[in-house]
N, C-alpha and C. Protein backbone atom coordinates (compact mmCIF):
# COMPACT_ATOMS: atom_id res chain seq x y z
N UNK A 1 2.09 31.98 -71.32
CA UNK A 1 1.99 30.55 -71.16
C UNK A 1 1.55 30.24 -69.74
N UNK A 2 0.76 29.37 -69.56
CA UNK A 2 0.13 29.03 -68.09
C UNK A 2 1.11 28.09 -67.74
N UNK A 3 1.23 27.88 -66.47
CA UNK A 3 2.06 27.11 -65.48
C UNK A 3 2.00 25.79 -66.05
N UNK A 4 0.71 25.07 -66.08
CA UNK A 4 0.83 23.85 -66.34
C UNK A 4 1.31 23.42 -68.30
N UNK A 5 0.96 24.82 -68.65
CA UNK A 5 1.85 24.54 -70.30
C UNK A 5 3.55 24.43 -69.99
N UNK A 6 3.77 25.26 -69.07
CA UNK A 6 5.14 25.42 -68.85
C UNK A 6 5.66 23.83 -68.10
N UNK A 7 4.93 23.50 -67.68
CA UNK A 7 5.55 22.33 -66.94
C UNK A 7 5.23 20.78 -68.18
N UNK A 8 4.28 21.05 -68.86
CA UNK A 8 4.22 20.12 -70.21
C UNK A 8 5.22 20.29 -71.28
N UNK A 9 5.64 21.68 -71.43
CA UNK A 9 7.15 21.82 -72.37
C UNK A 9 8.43 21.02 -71.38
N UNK A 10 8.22 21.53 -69.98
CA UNK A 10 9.34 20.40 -69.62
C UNK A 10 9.56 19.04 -69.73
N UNK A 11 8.54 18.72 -69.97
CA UNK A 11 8.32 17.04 -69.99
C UNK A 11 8.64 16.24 -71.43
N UNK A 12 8.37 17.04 -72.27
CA UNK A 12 8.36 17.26 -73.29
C UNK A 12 9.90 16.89 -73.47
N UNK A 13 10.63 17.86 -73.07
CA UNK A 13 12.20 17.36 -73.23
C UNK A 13 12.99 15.98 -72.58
N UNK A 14 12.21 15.79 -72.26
CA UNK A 14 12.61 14.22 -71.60
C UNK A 14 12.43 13.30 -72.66
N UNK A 15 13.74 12.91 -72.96
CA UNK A 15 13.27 11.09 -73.87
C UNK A 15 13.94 9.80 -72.97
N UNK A 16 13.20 9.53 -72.57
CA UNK A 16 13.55 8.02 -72.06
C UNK A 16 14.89 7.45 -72.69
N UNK A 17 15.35 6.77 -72.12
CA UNK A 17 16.54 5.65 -73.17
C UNK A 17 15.93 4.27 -73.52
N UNK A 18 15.28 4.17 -72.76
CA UNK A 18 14.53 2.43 -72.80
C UNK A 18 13.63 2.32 -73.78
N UNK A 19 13.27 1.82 -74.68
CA UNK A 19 12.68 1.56 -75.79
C UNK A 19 11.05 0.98 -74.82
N UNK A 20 11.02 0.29 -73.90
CA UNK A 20 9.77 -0.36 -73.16
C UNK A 20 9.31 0.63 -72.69
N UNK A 21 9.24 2.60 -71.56
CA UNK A 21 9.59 3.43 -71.29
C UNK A 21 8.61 4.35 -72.32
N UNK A 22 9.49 4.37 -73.47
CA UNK A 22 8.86 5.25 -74.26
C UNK A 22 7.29 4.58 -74.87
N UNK A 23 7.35 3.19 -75.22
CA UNK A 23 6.21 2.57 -75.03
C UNK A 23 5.11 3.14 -73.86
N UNK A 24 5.75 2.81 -73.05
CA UNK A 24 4.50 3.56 -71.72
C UNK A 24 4.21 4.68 -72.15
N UNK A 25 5.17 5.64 -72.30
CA UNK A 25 4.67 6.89 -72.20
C UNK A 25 3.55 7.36 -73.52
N UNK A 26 4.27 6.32 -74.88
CA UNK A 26 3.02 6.75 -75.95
C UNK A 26 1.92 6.11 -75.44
N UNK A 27 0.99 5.08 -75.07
CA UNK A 27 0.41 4.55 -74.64
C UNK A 27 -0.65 5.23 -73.66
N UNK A 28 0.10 6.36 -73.11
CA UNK A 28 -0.44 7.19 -72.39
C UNK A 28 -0.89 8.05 -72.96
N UNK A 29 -0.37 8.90 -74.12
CA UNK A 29 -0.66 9.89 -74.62
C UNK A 29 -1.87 9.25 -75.88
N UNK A 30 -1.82 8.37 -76.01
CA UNK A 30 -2.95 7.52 -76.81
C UNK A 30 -4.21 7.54 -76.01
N UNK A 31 -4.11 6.62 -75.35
CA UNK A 31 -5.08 6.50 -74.42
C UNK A 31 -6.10 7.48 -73.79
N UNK A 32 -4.98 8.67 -73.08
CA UNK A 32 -5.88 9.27 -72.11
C UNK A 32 -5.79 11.01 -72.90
N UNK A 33 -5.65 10.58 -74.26
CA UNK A 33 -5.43 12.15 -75.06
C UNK A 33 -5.77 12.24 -76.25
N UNK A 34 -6.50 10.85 -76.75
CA UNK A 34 -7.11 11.29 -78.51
C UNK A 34 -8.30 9.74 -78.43
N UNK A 35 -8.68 9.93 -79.93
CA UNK A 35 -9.28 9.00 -79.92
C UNK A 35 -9.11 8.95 -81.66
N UNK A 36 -9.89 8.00 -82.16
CA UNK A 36 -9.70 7.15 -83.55
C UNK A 36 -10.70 7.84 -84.24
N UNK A 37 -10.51 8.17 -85.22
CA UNK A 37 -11.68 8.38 -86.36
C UNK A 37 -10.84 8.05 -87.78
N UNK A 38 -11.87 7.19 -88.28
CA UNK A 38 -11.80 6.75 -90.15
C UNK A 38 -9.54 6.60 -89.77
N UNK A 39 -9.12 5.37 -88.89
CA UNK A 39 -8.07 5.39 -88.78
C UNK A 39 -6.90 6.15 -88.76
N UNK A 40 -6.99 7.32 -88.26
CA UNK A 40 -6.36 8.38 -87.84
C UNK A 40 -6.87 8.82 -86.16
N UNK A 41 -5.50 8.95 -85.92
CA UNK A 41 -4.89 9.93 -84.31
C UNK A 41 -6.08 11.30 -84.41
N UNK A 42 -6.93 11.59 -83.71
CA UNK A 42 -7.44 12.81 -83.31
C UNK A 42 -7.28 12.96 -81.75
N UNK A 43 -6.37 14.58 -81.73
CA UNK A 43 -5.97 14.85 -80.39
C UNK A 43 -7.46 15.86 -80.06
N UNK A 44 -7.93 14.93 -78.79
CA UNK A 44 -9.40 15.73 -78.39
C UNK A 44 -9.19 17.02 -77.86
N UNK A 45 -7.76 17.76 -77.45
CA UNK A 45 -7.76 19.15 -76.65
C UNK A 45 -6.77 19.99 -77.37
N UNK A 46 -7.13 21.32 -77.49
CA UNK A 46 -5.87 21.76 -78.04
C UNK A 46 -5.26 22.04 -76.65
N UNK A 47 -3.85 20.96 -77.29
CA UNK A 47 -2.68 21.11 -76.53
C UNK A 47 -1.34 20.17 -77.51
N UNK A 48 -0.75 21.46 -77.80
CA UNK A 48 0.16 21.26 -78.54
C UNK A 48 1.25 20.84 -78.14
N UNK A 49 1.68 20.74 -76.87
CA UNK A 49 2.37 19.63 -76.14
C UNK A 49 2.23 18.40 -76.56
N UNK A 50 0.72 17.92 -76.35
CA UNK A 50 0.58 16.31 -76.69
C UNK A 50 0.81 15.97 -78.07
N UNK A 51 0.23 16.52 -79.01
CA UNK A 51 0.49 16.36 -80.37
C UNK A 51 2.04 16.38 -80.70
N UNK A 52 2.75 17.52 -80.23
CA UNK A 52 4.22 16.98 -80.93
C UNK A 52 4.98 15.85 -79.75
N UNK A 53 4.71 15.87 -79.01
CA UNK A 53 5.05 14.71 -78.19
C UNK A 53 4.97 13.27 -78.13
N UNK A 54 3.60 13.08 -78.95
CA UNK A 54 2.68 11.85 -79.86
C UNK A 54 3.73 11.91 -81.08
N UNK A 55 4.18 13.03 -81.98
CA UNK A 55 4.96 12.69 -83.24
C UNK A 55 6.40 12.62 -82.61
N UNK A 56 6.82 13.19 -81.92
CA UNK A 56 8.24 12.65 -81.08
C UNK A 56 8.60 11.41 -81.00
N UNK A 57 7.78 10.33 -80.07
CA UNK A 57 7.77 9.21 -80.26
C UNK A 57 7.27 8.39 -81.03
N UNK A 58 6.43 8.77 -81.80
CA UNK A 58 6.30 7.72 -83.26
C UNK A 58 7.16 8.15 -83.97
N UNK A 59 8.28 9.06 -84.14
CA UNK A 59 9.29 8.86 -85.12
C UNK A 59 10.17 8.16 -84.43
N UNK A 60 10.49 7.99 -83.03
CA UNK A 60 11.88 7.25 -82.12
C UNK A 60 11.49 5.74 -82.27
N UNK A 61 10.05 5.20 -82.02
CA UNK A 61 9.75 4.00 -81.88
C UNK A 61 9.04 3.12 -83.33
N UNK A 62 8.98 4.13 -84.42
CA UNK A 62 8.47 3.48 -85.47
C UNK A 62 9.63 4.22 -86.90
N UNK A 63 9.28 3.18 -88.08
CA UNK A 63 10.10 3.65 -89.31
C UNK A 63 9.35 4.79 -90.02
N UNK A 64 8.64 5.14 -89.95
CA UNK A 64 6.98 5.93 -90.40
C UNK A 64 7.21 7.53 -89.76
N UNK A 65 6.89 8.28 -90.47
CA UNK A 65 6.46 9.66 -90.49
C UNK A 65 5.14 9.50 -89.74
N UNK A 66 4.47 9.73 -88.72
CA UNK A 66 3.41 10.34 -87.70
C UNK A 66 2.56 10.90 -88.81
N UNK A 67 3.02 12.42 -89.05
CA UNK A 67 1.90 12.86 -90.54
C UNK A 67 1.24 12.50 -91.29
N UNK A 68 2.10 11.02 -91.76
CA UNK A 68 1.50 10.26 -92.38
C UNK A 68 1.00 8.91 -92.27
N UNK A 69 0.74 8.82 -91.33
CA UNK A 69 -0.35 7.75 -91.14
C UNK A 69 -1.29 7.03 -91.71
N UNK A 70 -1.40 5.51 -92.21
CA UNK A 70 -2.35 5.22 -92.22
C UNK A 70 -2.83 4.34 -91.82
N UNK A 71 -3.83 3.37 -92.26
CA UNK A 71 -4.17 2.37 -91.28
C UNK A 71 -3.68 1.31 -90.90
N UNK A 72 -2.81 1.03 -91.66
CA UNK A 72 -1.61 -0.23 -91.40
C UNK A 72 -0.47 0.65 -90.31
N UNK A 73 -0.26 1.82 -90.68
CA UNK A 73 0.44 2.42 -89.61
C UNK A 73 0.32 2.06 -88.13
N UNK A 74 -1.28 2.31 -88.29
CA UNK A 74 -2.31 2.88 -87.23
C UNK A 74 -2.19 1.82 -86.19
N UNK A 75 -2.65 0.48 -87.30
CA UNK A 75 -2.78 -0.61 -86.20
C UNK A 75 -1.01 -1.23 -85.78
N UNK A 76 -0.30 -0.99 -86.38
CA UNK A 76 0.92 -1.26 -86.15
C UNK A 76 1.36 -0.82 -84.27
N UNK A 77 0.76 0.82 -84.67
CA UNK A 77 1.21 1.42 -83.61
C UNK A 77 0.40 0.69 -82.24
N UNK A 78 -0.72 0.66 -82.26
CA UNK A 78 -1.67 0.33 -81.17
C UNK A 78 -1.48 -1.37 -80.91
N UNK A 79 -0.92 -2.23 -82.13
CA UNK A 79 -0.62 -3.41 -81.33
C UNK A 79 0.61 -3.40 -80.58
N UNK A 80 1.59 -2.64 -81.03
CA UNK A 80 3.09 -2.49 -80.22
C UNK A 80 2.26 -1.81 -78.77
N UNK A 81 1.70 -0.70 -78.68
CA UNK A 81 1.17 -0.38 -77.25
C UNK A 81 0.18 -1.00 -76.81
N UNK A 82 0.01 -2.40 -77.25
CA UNK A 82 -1.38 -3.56 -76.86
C UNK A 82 -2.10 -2.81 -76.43
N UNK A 83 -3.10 -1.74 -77.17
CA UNK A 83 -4.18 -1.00 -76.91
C UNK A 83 -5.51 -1.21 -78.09
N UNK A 84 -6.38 -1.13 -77.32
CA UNK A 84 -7.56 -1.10 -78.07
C UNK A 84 -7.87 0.60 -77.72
N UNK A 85 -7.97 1.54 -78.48
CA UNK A 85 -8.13 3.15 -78.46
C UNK A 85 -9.17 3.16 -76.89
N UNK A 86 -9.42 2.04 -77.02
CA UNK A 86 -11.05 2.40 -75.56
C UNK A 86 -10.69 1.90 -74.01
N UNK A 87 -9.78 1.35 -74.75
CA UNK A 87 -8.85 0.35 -73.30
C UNK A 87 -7.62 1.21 -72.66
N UNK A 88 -7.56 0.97 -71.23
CA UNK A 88 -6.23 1.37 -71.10
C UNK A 88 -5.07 -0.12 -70.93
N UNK A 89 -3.99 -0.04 -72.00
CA UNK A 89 -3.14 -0.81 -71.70
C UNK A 89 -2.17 -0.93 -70.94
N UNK A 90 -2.88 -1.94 -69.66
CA UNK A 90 -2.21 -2.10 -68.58
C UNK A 90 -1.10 -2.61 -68.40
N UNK A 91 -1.25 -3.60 -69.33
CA UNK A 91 0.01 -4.69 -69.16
C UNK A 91 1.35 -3.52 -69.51
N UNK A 92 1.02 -2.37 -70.49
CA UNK A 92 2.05 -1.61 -70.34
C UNK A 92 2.95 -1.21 -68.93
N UNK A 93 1.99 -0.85 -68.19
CA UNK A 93 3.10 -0.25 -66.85
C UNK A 93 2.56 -1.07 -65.81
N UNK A 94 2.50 -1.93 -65.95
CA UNK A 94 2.50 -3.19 -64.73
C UNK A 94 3.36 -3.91 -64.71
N UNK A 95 4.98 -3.17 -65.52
CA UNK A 95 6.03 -4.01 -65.30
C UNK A 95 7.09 -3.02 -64.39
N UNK A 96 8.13 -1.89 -64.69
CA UNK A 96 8.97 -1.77 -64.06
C UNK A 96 8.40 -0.15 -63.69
N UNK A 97 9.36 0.44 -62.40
CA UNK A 97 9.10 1.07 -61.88
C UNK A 97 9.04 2.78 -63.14
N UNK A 98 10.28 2.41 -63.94
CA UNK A 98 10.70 3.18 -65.02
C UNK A 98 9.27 3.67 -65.85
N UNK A 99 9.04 2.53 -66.11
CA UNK A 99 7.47 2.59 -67.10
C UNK A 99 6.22 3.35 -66.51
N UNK A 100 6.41 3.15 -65.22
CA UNK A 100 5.69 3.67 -64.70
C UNK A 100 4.99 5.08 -64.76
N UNK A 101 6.46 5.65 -64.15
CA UNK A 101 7.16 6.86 -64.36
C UNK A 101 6.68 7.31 -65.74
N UNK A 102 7.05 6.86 -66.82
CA UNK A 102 6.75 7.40 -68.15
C UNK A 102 5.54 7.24 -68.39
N UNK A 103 4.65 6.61 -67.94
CA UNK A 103 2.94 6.44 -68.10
C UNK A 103 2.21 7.58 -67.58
N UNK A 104 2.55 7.86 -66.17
CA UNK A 104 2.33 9.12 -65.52
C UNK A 104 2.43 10.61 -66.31
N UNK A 105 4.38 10.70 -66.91
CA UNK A 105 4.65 11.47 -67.60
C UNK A 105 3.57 11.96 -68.84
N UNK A 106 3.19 10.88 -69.77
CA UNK A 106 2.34 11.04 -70.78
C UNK A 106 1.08 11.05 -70.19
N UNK A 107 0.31 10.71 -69.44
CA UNK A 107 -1.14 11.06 -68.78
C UNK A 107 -0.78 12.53 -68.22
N UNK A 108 0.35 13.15 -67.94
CA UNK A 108 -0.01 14.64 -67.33
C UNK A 108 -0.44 15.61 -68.64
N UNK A 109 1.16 14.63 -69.49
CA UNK A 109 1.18 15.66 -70.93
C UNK A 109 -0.54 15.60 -71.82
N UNK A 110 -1.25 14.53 -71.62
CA UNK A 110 -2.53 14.75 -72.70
C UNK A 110 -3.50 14.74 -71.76
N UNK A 111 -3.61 14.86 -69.82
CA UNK A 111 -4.69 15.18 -69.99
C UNK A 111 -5.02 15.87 -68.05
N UNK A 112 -3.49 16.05 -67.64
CA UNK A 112 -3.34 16.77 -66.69
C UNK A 112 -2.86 18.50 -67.07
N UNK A 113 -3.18 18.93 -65.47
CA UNK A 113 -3.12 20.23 -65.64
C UNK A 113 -2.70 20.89 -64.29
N UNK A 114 -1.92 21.70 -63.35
CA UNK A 114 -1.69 22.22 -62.67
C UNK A 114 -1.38 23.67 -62.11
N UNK A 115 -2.42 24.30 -61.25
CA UNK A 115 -2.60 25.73 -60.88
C UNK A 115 -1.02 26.28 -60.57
N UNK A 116 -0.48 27.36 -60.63
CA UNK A 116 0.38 28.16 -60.47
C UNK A 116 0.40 27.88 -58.89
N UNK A 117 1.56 27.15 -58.15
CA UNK A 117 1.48 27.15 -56.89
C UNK A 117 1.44 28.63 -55.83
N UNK A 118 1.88 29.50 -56.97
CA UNK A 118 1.99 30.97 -56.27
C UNK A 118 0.25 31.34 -55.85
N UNK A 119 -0.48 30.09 -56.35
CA UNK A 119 -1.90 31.13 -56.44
C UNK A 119 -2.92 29.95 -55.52
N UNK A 120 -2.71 28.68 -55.90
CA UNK A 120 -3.26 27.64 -55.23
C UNK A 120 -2.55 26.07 -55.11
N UNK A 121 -2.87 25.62 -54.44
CA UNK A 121 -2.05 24.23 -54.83
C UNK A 121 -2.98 23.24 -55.32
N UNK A 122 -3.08 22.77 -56.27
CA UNK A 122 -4.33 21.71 -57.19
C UNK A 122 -2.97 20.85 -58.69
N UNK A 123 -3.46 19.88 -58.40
CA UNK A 123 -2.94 19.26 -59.50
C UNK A 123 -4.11 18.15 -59.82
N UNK A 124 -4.10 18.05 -61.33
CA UNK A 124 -5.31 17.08 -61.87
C UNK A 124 -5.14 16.49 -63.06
N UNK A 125 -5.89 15.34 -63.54
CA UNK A 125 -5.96 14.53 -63.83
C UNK A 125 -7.37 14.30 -64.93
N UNK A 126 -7.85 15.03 -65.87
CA UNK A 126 -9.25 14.79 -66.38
C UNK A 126 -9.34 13.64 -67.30
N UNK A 127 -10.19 12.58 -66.83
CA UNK A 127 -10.50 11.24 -67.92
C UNK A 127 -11.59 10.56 -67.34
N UNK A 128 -11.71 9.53 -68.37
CA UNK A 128 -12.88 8.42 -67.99
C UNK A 128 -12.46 7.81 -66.76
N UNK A 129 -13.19 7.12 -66.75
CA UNK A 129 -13.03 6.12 -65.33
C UNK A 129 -11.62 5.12 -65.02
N UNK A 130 -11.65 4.21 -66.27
CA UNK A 130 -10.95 3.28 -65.88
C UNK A 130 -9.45 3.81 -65.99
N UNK A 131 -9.67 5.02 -66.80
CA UNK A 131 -8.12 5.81 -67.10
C UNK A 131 -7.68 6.27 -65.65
N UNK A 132 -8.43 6.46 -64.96
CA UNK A 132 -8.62 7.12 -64.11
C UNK A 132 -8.15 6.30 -62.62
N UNK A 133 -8.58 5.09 -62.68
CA UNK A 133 -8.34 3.95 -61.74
C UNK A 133 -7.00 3.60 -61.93
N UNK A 134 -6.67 3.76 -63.50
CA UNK A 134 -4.87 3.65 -63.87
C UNK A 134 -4.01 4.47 -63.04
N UNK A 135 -4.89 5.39 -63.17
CA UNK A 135 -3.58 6.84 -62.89
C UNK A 135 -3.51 6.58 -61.81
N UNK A 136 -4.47 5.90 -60.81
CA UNK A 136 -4.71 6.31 -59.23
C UNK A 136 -3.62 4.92 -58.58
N UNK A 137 -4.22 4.42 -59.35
CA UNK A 137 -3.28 3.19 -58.88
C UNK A 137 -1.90 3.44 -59.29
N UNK A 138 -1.40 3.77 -60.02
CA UNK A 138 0.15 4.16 -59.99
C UNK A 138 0.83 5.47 -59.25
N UNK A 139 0.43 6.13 -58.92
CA UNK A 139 0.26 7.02 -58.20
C UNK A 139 0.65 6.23 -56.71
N UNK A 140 -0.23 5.26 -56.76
CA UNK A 140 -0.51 4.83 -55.14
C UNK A 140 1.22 3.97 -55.07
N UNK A 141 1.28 3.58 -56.27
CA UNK A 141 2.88 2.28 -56.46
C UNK A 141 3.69 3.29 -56.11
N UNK A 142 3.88 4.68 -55.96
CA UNK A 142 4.59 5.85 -55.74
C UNK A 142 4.21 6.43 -54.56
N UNK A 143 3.60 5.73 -53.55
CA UNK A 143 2.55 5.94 -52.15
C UNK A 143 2.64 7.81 -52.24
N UNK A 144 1.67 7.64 -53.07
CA UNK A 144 1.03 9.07 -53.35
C UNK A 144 -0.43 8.52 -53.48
N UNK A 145 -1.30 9.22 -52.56
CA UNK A 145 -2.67 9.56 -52.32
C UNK A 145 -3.40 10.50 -52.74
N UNK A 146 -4.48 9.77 -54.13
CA UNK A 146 -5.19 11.02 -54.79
C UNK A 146 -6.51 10.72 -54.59
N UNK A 147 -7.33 11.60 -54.90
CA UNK A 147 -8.77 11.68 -54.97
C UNK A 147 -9.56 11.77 -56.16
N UNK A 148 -10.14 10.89 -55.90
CA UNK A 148 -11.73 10.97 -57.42
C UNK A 148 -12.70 11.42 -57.52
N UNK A 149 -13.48 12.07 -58.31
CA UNK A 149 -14.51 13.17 -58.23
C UNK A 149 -15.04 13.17 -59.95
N UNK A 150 -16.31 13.07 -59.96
CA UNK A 150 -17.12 12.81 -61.36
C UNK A 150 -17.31 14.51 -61.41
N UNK A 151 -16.95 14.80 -62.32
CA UNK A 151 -16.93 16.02 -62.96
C UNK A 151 -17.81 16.22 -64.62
N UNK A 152 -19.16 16.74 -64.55
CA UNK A 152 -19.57 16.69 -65.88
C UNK A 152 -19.79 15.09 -66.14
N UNK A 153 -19.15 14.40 -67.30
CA UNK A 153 -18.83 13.11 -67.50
C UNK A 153 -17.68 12.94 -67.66
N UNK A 154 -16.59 13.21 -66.76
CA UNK A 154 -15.59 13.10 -67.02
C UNK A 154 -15.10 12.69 -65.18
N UNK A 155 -13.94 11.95 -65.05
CA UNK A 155 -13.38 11.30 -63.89
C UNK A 155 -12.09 12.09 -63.79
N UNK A 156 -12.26 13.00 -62.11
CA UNK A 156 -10.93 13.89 -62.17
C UNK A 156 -10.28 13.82 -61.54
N UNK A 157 -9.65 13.32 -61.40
CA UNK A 157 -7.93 12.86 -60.13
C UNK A 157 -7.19 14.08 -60.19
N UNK A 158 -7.28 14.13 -58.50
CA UNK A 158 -6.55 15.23 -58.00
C UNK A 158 -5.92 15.27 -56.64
N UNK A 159 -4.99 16.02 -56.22
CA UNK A 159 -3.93 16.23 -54.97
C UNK A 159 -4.38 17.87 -55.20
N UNK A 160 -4.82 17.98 -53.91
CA UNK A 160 -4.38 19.25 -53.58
C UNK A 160 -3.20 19.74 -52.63
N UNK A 161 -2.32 18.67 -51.78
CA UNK A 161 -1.24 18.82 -51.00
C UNK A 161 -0.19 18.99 -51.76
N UNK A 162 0.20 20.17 -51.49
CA UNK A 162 1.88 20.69 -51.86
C UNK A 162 2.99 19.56 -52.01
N UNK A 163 3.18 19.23 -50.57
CA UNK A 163 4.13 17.44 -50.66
C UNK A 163 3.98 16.55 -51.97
N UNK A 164 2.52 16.18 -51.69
CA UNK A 164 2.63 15.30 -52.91
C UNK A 164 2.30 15.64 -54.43
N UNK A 165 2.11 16.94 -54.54
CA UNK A 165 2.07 17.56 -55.87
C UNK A 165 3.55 17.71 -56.03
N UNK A 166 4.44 17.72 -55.71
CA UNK A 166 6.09 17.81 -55.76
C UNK A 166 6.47 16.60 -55.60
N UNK A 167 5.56 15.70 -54.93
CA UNK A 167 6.54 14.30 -55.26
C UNK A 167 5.68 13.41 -56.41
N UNK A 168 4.46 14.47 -57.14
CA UNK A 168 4.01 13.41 -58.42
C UNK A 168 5.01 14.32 -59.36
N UNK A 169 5.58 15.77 -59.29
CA UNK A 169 6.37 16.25 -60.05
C UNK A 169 7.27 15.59 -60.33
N UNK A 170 8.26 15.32 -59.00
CA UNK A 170 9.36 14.00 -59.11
C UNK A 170 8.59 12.99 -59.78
N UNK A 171 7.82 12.79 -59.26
CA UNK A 171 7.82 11.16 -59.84
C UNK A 171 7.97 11.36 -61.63
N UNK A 172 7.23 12.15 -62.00
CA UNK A 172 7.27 12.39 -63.56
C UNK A 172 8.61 13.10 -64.32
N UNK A 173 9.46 13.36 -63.07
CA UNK A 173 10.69 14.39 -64.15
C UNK A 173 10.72 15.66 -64.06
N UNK A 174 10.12 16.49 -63.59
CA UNK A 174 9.11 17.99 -63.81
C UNK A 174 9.98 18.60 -62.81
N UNK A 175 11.38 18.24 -62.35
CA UNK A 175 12.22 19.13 -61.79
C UNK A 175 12.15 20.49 -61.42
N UNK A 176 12.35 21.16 -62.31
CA UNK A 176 12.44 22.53 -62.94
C UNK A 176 11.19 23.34 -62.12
């Protein structure tokens, strides 16, 4: 298992208590980790973190089996996380510090990744743009300073400082 799988199973064990919280965090894992086809969840990476982590909280926050999905499900789910699949929903974590926290959490789980500190120090962030302006800006509400860099077509937020790769760990839970 690579470092940054190991640090996505930790996260993984975290459930929020706050019902608004776990909102953020699916929202995140929506957003910046699948996209829609013929009204169904497609997770764009294999990473089996995000996927059972996506059915984790659609069984805590909805009456519905995840598996079974359909399009009344579908849109159920995405108006509770006021998301349009292409949008990031802001109004989600532009309220408490908590939410925050759990927005971060779910953007590491579907679409961050982090080098084995024994070998380099890099922590990142791969998405579109405006996902990208999300992450940076909350990050910053946590006066943590990251960097942006167009990669391919893709927008990659990253820390390479030790300090604040341990205090976006804190910030997300990632203790361990």
């Amino acid at each position: 298992m690579s470092f940054s799988s190991g640090v996505k199973q930790e996260l993984t064990g975290i459930m929020p208590n706050a019902r608004h919280c776990r909102i953020a965090e699916l929202s995140a894992l929506v957003s910046c980790g699948c996209r829609l086809e013929e009204g169904r969840f497609v997770f764009s990476q294999d990473n089996q973190a995000l996927q059972e982590r996506f059915d984790v909280l659609v069984k805590k926050l909805f009456p519905f089996d995840p598996k079974y999905m359909g399009q009344k499900e579908t849109d159920q789910l995405l108006e509770t996380i006021k998301a349009d699949i292409r949008l990031l929903p802001e109004a989600i974590v532009r309220r408490q510090p908590c939410c925050k926290r759990a927005f971060l959490r779910g953007a590491f789980i579907a679409c961050g990744s982090m080098t084995d500190p024994e070998k380099d120090y890099h922590l990142e962030f791969v998405t579109d743009g405006e996902r990208s302006r999300m992450i940076i800006e909350t990050l910053q509400f946590f006066e943590i300073e990251a960097k942006s860099v167009i990669r391919k077509k893709y927008n990659v937020v990253y820390v390479k400082d030790s300090d604040r790769i341990v205090d976006i760990l804190n910030v997300i839970e990632a203790h361990v």
